[in-house]
Protein backbone atom coordinates (compact mmCIF):
# COMPACT_ATOMS: atom_id res chain seq x y z
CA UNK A 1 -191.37 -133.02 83.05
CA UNK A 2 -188.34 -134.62 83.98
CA UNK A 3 -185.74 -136.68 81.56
CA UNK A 4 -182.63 -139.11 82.61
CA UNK A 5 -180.18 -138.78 79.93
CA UNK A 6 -178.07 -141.24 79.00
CA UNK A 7 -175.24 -141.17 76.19
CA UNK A 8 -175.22 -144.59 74.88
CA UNK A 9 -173.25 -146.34 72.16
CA UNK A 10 -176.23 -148.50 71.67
CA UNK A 11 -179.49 -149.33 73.81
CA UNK A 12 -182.59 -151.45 73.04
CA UNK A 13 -185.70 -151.85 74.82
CA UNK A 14 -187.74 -155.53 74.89
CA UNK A 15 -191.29 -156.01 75.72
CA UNK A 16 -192.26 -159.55 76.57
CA UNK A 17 -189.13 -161.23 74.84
CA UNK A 18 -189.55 -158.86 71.73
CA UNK A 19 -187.05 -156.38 71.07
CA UNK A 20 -189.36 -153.00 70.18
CA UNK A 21 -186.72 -150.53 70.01
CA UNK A 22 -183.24 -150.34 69.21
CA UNK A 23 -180.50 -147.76 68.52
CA UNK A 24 -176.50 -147.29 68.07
CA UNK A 25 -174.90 -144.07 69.48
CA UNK A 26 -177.12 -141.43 70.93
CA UNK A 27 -178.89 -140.82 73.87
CA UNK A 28 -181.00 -143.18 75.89
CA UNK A 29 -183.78 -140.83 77.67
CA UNK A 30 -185.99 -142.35 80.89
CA UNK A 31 -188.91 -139.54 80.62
CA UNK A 32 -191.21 -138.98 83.05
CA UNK A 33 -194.50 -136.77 83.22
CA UNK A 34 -196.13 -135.13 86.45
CA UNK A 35 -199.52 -132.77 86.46
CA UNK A 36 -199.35 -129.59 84.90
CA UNK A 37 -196.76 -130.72 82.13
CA UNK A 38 -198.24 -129.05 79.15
CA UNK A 39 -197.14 -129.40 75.50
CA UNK A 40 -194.85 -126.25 75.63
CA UNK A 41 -193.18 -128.38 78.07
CA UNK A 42 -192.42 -130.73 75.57
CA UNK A 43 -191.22 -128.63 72.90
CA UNK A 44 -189.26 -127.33 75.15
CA UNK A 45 -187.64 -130.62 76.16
CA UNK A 46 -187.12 -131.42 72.59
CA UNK A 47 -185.17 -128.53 71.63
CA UNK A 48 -183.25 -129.04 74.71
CA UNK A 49 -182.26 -132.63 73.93
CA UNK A 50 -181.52 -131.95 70.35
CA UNK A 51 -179.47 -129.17 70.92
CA UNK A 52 -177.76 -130.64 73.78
CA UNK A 53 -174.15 -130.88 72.82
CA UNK A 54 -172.39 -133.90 74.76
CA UNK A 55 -170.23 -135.43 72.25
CA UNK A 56 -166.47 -134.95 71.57
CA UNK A 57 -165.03 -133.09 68.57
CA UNK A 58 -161.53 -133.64 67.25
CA UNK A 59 -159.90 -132.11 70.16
CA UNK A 60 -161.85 -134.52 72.71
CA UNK A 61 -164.15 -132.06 74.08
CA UNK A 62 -168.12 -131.82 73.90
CA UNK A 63 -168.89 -130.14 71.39
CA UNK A 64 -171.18 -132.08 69.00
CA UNK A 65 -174.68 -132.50 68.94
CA UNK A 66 -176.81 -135.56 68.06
CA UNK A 67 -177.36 -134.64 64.82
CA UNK A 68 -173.52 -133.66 64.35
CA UNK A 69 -172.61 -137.16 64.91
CA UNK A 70 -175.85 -138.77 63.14
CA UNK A 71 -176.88 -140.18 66.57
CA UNK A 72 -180.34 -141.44 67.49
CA UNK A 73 -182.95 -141.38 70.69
CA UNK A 74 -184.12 -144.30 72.56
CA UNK A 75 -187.40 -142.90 74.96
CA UNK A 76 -188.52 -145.07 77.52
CA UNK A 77 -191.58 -143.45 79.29
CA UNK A 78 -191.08 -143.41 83.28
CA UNK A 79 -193.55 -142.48 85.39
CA UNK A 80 -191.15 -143.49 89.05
CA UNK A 81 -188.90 -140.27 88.12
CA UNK A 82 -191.92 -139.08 90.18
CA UNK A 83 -191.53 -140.99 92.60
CA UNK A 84 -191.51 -139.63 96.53
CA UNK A 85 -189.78 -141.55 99.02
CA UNK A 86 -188.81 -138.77 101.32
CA UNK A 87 -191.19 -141.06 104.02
CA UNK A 88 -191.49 -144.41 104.49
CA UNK A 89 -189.84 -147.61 102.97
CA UNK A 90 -191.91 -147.07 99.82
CA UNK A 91 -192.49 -144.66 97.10
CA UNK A 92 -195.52 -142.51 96.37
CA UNK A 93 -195.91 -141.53 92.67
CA UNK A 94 -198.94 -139.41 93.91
CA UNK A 95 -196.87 -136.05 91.40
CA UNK A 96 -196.73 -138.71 88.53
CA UNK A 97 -199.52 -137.26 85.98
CA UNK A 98 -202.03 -139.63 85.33
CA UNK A 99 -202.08 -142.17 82.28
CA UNK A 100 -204.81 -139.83 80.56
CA UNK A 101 -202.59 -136.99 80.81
CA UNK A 102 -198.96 -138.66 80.36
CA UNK A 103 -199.79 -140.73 77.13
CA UNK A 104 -200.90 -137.59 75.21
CA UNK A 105 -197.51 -136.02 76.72
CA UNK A 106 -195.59 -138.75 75.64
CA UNK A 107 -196.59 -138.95 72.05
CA UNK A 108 -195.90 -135.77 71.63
CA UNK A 109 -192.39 -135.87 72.87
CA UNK A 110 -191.60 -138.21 70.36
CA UNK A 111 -193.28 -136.35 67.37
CA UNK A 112 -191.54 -133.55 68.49
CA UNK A 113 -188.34 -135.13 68.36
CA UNK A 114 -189.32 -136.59 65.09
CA UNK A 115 -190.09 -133.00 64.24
CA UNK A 116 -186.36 -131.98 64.36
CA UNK A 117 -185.25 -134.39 62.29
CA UNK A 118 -183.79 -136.84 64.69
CA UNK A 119 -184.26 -140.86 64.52
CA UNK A 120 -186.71 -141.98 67.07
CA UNK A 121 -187.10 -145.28 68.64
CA UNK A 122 -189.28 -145.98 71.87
CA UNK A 123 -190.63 -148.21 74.50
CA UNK A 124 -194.38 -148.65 74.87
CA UNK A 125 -196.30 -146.49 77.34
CA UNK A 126 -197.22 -148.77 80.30
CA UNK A 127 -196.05 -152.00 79.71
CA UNK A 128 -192.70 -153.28 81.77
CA UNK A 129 -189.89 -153.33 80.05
CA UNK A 130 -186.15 -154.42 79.94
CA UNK A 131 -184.07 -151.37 79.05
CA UNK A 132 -180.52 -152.23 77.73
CA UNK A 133 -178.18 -149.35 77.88
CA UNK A 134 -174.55 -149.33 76.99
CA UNK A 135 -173.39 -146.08 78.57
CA UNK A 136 -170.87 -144.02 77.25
CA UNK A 137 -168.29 -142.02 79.29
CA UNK A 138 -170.94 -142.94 81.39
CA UNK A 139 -172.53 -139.07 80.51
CA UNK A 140 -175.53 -139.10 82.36
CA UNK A 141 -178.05 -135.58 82.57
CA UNK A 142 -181.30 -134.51 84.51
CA UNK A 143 -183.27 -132.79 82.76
CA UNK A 144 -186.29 -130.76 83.95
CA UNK A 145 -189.17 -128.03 82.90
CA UNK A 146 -190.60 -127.05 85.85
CA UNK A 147 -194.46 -125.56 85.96
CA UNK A 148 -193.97 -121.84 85.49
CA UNK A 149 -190.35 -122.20 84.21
């Protein structure tokens, strides 16, 4: 399972010309699925994002966490954080996890971000979609749970 974190002051995510997700300050996270991911993965990930502390305190430093600064989650699923390009002029996404698997994945990243008590907004699984993201800092992670790990 791999995320691309993004500190945002706001980003939104349209599907077709209709805005489907919005949020101010938090994190904006591009998550992406390969086989093997397993919902311990995910739980994992959640607890990692949540606890994650990337924003400043009164002295300027990061310190806070998203629920320290009442901040919010924007996840946009991703399956081309998969993606292999180490031949050729075009990816393979061969080590993305299949639809089947990914979509159960996926809901269950954002329950489980629901779960600890953040504010959830998301993308729809599939379909393309413009991403707006306003970084901040720009503060931008990757995050991975390897098989095994």
């Amino acid at each position: 399972m791999r995320v691309v974190l993004q500190r945002v002051t706001e980003a939104s995510v349209t599907i077709d010309g209709h805005e489907v997700g919005r949020i101010g300050a938090g994190y904006c996270l591009l998550v992406g699925f390969t086989e093997g991911d397993t919902p311990q993965d995910v739980g994992w990930m959640a607890a990692k994002v949540s606890g994650l502390r990337l924003f400043a305190d009164q002295d300027g430093k990061m310190n806070l966490a998203l629920a320290d600064v009442g901040g919010a989650v924007l996840v946009v699923s991703q399956f081309t954080l998969y993606g292999d390009v180490r031949k050729g002029r075009r990816p393979s996404f061969i080590s993305a996890a299949r639809p089947e698997t990914a979509i159960p994945l996926y809901q269950e990243f954002l329950d489980a971000l629901r779960g600890l008590g953040l504010t959830v907004a998301s993308g729809e699984f599939g379909s393309m979609m413009a991403v707006e993201i306003h970084n901040d800092g720009p503060v931008t992670l990757l995050l991975e749970r390897t098989q095994g790990a």
